[in-house]
PDB file of N, CA and C in Angstrom:
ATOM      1  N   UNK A   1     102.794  22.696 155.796  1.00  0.00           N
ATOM      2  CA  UNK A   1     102.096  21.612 155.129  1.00  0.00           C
ATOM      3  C   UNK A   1     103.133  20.604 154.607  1.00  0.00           C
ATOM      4  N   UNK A   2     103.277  19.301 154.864  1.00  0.00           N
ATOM      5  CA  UNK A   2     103.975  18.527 154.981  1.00  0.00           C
ATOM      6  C   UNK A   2     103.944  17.608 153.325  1.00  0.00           C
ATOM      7  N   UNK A   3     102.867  17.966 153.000  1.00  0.00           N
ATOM      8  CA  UNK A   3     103.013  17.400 151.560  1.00  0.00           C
ATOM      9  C   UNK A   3     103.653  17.916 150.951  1.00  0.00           C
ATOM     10  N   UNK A   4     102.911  19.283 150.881  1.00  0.00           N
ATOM     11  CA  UNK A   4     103.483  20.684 150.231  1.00  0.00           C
ATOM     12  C   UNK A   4     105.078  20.448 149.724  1.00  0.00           C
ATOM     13  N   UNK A   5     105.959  20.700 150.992  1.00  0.00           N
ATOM     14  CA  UNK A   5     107.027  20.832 151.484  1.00  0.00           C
ATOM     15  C   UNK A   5     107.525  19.432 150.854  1.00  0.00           C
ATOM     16  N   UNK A   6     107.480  18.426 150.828  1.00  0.00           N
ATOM     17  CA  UNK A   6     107.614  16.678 150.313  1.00  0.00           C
ATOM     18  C   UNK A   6     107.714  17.392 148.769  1.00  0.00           C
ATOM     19  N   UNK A   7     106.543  18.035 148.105  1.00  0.00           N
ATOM     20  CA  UNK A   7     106.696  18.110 146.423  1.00  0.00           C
ATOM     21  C   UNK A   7     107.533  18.544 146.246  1.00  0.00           C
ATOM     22  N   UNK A   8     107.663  20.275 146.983  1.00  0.00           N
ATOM     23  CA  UNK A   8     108.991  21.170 146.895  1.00  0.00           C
ATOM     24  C   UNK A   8     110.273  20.718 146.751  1.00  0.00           C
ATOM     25  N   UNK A   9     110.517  19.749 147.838  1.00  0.00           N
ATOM     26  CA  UNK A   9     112.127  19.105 147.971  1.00  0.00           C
ATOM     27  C   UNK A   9     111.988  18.058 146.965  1.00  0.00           C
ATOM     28  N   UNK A  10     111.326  17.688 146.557  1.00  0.00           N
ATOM     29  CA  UNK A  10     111.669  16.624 144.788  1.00  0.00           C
ATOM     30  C   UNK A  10     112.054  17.706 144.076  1.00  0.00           C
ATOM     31  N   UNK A  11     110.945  18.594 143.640  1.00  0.00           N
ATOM     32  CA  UNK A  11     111.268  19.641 142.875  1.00  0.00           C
ATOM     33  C   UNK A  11     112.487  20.180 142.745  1.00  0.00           C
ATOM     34  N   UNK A  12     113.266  20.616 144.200  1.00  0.00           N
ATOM     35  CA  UNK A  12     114.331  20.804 144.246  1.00  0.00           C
ATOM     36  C   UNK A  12     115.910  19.784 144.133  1.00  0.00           C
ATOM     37  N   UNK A  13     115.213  19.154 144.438  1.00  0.00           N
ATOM     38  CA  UNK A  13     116.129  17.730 144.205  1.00  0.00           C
ATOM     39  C   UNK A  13     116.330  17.422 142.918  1.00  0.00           C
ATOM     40  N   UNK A  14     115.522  17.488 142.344  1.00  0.00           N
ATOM     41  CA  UNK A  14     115.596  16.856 140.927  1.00  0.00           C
ATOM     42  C   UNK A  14     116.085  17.813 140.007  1.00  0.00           C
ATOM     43  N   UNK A  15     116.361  19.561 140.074  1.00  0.00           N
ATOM     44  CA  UNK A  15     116.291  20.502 139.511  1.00  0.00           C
ATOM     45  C   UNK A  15     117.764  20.443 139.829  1.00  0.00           C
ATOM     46  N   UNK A  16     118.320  20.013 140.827  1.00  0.00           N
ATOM     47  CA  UNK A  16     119.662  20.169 141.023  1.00  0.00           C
ATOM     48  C   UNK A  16     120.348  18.819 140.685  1.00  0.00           C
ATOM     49  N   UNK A  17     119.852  17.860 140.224  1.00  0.00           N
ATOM     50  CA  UNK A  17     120.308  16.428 139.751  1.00  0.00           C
ATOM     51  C   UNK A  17     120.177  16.798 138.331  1.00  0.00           C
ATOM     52  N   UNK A  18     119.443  17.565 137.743  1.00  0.00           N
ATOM     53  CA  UNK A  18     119.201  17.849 136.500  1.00  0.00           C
ATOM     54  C   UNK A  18     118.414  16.496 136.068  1.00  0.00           C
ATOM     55  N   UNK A  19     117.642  16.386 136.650  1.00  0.00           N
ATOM     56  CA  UNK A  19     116.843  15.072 136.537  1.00  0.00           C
ATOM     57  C   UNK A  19     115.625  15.495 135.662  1.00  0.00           C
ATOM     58  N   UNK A  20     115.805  15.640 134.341  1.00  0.00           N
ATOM     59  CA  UNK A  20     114.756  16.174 133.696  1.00  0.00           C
ATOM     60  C   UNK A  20     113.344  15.318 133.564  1.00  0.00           C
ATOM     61  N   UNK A  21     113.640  14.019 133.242  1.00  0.00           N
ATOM     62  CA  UNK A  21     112.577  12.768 133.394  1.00  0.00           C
ATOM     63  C   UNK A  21     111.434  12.900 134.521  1.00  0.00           C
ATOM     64  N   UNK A  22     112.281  13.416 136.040  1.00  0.00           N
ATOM     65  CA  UNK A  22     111.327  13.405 136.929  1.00  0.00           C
ATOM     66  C   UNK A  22     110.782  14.874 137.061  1.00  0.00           C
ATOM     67  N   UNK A  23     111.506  15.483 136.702  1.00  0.00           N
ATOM     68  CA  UNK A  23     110.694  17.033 136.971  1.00  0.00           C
ATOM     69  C   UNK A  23     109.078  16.856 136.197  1.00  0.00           C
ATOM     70  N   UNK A  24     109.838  16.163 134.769  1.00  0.00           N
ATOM     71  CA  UNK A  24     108.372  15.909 134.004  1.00  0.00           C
ATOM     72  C   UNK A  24     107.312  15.038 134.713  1.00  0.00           C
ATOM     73  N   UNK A  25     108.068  14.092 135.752  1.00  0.00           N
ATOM     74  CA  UNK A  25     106.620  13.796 136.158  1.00  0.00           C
ATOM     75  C   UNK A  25     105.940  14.431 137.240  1.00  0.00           C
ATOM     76  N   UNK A  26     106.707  15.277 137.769  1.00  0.00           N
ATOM     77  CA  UNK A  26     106.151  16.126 138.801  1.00  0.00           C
ATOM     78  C   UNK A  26     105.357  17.672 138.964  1.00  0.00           C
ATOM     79  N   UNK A  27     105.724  17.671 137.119  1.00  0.00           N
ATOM     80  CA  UNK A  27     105.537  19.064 137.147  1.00  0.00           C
ATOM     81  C   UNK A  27     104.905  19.372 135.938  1.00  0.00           C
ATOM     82  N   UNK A  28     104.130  20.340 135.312  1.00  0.00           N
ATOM     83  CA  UNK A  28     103.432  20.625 134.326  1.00  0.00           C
ATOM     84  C   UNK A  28     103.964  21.738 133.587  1.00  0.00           C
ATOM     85  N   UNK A  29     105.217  21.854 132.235  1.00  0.00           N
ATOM     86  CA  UNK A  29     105.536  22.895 132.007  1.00  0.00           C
ATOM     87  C   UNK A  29     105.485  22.819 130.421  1.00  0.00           C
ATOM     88  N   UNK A  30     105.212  23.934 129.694  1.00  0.00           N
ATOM     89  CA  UNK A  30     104.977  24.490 128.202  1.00  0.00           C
ATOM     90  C   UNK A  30     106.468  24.032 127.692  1.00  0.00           C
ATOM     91  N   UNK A  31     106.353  23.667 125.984  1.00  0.00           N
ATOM     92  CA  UNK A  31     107.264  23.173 125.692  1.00  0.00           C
ATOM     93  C   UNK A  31     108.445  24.408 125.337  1.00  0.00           C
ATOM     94  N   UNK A  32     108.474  25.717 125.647  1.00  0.00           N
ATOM     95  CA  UNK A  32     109.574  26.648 125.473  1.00  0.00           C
ATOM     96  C   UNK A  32     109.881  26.057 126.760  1.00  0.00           C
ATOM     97  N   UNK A  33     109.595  26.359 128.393  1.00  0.00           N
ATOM     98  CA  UNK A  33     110.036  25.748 129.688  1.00  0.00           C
ATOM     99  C   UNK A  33     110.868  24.876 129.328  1.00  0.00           C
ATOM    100  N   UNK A  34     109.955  23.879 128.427  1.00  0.00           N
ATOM    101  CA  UNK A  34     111.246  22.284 128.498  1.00  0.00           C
ATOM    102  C   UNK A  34     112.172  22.486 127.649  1.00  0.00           C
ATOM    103  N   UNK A  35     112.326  23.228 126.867  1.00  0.00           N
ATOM    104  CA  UNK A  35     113.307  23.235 125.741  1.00  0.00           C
ATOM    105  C   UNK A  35     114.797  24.324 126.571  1.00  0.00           C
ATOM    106  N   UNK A  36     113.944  25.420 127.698  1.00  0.00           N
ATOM    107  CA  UNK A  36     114.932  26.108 128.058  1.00  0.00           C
ATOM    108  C   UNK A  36     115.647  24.875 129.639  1.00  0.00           C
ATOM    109  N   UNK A  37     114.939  24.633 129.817  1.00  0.00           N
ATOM    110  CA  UNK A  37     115.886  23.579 131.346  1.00  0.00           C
ATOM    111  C   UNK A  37     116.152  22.582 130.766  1.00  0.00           C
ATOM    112  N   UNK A  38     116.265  21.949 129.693  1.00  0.00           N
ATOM    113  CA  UNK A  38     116.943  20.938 129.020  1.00  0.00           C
ATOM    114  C   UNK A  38     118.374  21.639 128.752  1.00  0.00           C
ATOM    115  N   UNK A  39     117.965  23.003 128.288  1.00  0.00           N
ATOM    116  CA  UNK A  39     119.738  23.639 127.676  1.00  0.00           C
ATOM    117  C   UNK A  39     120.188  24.034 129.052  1.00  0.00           C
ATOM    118  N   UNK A  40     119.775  24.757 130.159  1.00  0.00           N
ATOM    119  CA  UNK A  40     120.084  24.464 131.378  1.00  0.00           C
ATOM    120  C   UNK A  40     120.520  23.595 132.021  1.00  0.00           C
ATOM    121  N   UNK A  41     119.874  22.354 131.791  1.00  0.00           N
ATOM    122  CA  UNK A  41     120.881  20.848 132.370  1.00  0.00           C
ATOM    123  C   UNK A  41     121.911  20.410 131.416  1.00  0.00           C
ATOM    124  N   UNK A  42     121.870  20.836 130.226  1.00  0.00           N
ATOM    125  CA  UNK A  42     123.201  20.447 129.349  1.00  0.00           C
ATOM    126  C   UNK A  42     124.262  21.557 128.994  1.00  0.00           C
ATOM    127  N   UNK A  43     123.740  23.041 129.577  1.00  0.00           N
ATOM    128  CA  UNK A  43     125.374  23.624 129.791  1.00  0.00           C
ATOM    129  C   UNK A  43     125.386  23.539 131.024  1.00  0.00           C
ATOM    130  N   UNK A  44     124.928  23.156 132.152  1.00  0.00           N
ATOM    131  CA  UNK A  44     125.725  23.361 133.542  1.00  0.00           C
ATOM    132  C   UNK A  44     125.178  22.264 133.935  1.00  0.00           C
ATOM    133  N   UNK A  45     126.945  21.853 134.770  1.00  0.00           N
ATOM    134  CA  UNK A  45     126.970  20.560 135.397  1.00  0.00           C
ATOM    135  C   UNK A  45     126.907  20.342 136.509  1.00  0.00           C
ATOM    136  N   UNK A  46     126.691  21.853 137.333  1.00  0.00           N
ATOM    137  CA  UNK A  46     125.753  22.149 138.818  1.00  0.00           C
ATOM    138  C   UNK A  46     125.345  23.360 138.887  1.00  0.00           C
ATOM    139  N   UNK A  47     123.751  22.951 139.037  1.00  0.00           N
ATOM    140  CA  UNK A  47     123.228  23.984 139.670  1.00  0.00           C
ATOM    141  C   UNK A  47     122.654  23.777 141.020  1.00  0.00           C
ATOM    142  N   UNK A  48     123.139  25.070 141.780  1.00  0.00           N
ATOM    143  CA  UNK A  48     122.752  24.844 143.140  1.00  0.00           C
ATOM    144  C   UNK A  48     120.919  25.627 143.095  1.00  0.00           C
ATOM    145  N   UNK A  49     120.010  25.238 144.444  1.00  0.00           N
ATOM    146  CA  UNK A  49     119.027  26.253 144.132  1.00  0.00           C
ATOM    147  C   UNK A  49     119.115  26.577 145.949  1.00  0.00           C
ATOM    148  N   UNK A  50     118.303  28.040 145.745  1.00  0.00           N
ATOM    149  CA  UNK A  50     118.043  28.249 147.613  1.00  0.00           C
ATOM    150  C   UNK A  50     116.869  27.649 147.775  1.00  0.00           C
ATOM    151  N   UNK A  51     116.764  27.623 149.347  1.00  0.00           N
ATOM    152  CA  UNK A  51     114.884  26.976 149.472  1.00  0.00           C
ATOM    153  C   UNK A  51     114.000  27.756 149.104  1.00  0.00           C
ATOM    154  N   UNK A  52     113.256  26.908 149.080  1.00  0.00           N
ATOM    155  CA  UNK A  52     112.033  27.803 148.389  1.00  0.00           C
ATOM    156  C   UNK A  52     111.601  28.654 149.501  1.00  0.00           C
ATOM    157  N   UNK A  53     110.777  29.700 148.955  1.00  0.00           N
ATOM    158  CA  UNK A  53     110.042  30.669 149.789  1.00  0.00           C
ATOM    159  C   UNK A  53     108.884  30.319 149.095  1.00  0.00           C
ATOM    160  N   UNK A  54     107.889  29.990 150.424  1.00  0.00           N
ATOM    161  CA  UNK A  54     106.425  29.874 149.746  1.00  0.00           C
ATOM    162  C   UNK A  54     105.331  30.979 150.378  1.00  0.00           C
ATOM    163  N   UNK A  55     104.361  30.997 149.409  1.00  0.00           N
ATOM    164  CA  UNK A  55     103.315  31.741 149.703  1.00  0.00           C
ATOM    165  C   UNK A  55     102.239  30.748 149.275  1.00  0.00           C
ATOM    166  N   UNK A  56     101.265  30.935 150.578  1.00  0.00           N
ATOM    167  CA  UNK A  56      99.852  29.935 150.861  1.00  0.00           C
ATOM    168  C   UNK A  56      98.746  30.822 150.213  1.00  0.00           C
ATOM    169  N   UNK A  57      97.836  30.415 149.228  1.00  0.00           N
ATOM    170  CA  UNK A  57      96.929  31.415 148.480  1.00  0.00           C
ATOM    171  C   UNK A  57      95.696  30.371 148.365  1.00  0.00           C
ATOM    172  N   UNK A  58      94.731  31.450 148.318  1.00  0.00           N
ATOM    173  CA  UNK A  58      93.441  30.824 147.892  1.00  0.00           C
ATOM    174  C   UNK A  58      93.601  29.691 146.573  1.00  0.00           C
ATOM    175  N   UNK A  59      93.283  28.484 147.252  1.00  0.00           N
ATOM    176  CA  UNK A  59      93.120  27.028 146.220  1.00  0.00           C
ATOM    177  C   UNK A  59      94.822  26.647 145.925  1.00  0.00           C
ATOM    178  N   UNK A  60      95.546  26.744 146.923  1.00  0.00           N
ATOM    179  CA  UNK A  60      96.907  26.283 146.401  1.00  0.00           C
ATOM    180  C   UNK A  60      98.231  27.315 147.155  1.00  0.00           C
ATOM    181  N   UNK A  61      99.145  27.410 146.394  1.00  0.00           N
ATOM    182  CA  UNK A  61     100.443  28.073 146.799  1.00  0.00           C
ATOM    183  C   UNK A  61     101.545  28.043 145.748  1.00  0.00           C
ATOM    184  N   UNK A  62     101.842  29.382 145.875  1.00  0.00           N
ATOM    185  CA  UNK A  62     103.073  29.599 145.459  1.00  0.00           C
ATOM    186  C   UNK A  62     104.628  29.816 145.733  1.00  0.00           C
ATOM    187  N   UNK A  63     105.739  28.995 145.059  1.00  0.00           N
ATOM    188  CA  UNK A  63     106.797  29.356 145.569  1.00  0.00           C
ATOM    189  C   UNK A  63     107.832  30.158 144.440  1.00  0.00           C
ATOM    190  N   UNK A  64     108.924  30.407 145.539  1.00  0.00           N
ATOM    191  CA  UNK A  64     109.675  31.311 144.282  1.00  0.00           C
ATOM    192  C   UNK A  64     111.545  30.180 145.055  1.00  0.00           C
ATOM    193  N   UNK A  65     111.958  29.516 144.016  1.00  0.00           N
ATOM    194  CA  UNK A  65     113.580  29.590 144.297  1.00  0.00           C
ATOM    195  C   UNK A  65     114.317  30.133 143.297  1.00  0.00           C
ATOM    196  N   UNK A  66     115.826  30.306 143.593  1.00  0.00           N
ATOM    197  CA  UNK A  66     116.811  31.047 143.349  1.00  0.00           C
ATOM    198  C   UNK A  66     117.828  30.184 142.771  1.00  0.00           C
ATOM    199  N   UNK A  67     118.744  30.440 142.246  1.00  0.00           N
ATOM    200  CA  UNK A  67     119.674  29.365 141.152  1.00  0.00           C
ATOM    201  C   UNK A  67     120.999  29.906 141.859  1.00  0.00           C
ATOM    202  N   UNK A  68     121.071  29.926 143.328  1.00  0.00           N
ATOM    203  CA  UNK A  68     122.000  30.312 143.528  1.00  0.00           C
ATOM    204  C   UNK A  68     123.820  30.040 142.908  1.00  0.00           C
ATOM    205  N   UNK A  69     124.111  28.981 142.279  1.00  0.00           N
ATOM    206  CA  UNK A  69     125.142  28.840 141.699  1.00  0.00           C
ATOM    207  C   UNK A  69     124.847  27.818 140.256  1.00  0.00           C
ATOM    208  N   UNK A  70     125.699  28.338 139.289  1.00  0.00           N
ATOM    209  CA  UNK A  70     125.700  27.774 138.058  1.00  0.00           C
ATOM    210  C   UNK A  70     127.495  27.162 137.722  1.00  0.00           C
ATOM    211  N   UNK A  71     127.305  26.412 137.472  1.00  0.00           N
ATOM    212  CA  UNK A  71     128.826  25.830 137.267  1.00  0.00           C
ATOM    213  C   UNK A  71     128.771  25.163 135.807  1.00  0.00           C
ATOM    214  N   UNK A  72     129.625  25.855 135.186  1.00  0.00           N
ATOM    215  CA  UNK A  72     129.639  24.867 133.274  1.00  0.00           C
ATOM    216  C   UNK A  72     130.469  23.859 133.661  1.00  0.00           C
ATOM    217  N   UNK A  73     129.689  23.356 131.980  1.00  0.00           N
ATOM    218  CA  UNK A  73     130.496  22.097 131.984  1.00  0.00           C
ATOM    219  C   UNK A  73     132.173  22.255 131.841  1.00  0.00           C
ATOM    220  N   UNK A  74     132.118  23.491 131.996  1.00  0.00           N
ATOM    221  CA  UNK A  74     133.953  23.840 131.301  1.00  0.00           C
ATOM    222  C   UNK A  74     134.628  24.252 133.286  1.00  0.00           C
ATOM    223  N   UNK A  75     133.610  24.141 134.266  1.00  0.00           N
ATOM    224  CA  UNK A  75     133.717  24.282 135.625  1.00  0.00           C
ATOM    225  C   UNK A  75     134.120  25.744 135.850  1.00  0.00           C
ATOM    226  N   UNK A  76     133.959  26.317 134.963  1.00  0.00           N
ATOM    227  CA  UNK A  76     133.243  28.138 135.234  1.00  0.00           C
ATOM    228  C   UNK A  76     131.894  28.219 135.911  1.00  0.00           C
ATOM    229  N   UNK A  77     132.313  28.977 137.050  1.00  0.00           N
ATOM    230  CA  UNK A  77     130.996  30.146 138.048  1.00  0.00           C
ATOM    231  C   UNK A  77     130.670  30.523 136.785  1.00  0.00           C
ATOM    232  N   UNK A  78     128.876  31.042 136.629  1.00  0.00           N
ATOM    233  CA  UNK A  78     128.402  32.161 135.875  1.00  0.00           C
ATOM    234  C   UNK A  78     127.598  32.326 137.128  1.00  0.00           C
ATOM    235  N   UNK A  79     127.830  34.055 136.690  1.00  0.00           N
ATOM    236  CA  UNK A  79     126.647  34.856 137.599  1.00  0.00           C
ATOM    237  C   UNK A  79     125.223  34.648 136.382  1.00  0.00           C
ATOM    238  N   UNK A  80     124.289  34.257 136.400  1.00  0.00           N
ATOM    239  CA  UNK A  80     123.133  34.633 135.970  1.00  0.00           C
ATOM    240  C   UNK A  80     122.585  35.861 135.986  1.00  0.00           C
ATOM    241  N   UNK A  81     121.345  35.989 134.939  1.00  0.00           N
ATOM    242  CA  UNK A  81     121.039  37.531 135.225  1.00  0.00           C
ATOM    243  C   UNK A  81     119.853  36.985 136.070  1.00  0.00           C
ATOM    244  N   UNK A  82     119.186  38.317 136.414  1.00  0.00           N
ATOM    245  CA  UNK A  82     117.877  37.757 137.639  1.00  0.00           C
ATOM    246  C   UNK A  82     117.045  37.023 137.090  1.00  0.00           C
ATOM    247  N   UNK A  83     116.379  37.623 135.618  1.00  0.00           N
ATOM    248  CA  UNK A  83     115.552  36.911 135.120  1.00  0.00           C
ATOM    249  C   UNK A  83     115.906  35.064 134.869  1.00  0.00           C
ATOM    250  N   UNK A  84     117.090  34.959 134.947  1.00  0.00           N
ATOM    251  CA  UNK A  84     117.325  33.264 134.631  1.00  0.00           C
ATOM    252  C   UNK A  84     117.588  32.701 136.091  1.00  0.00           C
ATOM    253  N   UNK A  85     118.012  33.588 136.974  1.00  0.00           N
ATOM    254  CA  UNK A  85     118.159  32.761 138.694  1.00  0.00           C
ATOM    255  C   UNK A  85     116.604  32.772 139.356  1.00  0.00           C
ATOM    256  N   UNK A  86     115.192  33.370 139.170  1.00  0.00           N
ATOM    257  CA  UNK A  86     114.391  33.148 139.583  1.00  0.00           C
ATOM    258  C   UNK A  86     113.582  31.930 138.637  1.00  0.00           C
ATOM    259  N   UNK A  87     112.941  31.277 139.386  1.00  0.00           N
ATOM    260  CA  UNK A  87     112.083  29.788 139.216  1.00  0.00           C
ATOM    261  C   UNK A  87     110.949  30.653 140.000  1.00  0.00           C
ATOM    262  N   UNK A  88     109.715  30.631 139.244  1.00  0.00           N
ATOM    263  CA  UNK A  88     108.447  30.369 139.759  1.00  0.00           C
ATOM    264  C   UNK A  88     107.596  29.499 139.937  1.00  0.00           C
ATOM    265  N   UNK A  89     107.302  28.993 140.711  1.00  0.00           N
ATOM    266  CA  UNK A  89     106.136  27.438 140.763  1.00  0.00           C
ATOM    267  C   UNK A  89     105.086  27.816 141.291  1.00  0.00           C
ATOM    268  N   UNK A  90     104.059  27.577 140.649  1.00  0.00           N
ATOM    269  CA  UNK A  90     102.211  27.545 141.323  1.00  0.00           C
ATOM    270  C   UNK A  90     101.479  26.121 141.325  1.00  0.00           C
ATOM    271  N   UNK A  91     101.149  25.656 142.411  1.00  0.00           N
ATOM    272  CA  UNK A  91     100.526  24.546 143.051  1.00  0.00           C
ATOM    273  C   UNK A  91      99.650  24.617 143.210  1.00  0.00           C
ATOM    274  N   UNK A  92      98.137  24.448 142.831  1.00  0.00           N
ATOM    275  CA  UNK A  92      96.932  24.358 142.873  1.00  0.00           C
ATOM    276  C   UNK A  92      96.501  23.033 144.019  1.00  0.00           C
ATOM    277  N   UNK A  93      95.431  23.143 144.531  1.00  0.00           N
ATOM    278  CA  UNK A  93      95.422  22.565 145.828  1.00  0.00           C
ATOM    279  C   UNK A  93      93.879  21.747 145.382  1.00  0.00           C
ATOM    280  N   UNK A  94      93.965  20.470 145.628  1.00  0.00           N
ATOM    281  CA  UNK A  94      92.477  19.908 145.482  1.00  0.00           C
ATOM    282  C   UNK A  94      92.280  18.745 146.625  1.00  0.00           C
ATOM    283  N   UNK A  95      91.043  19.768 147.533  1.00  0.00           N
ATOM    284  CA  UNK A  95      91.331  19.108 148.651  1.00  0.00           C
ATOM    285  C   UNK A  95      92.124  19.166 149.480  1.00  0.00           C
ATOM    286  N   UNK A  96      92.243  17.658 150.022  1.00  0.00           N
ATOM    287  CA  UNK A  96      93.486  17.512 151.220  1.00  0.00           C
ATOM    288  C   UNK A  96      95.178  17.063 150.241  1.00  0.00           C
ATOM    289  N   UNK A  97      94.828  17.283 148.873  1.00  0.00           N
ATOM    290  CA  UNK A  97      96.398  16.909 148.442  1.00  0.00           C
ATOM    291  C   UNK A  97      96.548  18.212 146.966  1.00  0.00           C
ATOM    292  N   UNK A  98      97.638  18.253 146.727  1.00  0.00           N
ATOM    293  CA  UNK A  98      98.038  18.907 145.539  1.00  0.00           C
ATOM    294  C   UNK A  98      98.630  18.333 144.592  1.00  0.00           C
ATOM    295  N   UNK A  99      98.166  19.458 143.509  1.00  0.00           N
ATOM    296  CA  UNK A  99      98.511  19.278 142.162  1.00  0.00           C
ATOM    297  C   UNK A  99      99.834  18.981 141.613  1.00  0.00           C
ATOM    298  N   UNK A 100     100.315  18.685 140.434  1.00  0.00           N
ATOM    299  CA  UNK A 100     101.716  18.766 139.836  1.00  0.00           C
ATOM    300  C   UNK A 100     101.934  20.522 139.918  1.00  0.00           C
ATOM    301  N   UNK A 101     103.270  20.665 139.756  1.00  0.00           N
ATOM    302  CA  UNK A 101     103.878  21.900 140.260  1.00  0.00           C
ATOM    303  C   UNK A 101     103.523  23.138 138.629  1.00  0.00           C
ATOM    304  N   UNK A 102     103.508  23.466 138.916  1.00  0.00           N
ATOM    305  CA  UNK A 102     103.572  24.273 137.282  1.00  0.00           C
ATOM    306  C   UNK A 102     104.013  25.439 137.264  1.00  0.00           C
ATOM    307  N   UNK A 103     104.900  25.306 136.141  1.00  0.00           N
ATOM    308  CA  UNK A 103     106.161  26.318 136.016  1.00  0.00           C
ATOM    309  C   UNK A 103     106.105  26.916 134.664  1.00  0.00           C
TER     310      UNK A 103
END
């Protein structure tokens, strides 16, 4: 699905620009979410992510990416623990187009 796939790569784009402004407009997340990827974009000055893996579900889809590399601002690797390298996103589907991403 070609939209699908279009939201995903902003999503991902912007998550690795640390583009917090646009994630917000793309995406629907609780204010602990924003308070934790705000401190995420201000201790590391790259994060890499893997592609997403999606799953197609009744009324929408879900994906899962990976934080494959974290780089501080001090240009230290951190390994993450799992719980902070997985990203979950659920996309609700209306119609022929979808929703903002929600995380």
């Amino acid at each position: 699905d070609k939209p699908l796939q279009a939201l995903l790569d902003q999503f991902h784009q912007a998550y690795e620009r640390r583009d917090l402004p646009k994630l917000l407009t793309i995406t629907e997340m609780n204010e602990e979410r924003r308070r934790n990827v705000d401190e995420m974009f201000r201790t590391y000055k790259s994060l890499k992510l893997s592609p997403a893996t999606v799953k197609l579900e009744d009324g929408g889809a879900s994906a899962i990416l990976l934080i494959e590399s974290a780089i501080t601002t001090a240009g230290e690797s951190v390994d993450l623990t799992p719980i902070a390298k997985k990203i979950k996103l659920h996309i609700a589907r209306q119609g022929d187009s979808w929703d903002k991403i929600v995380w």
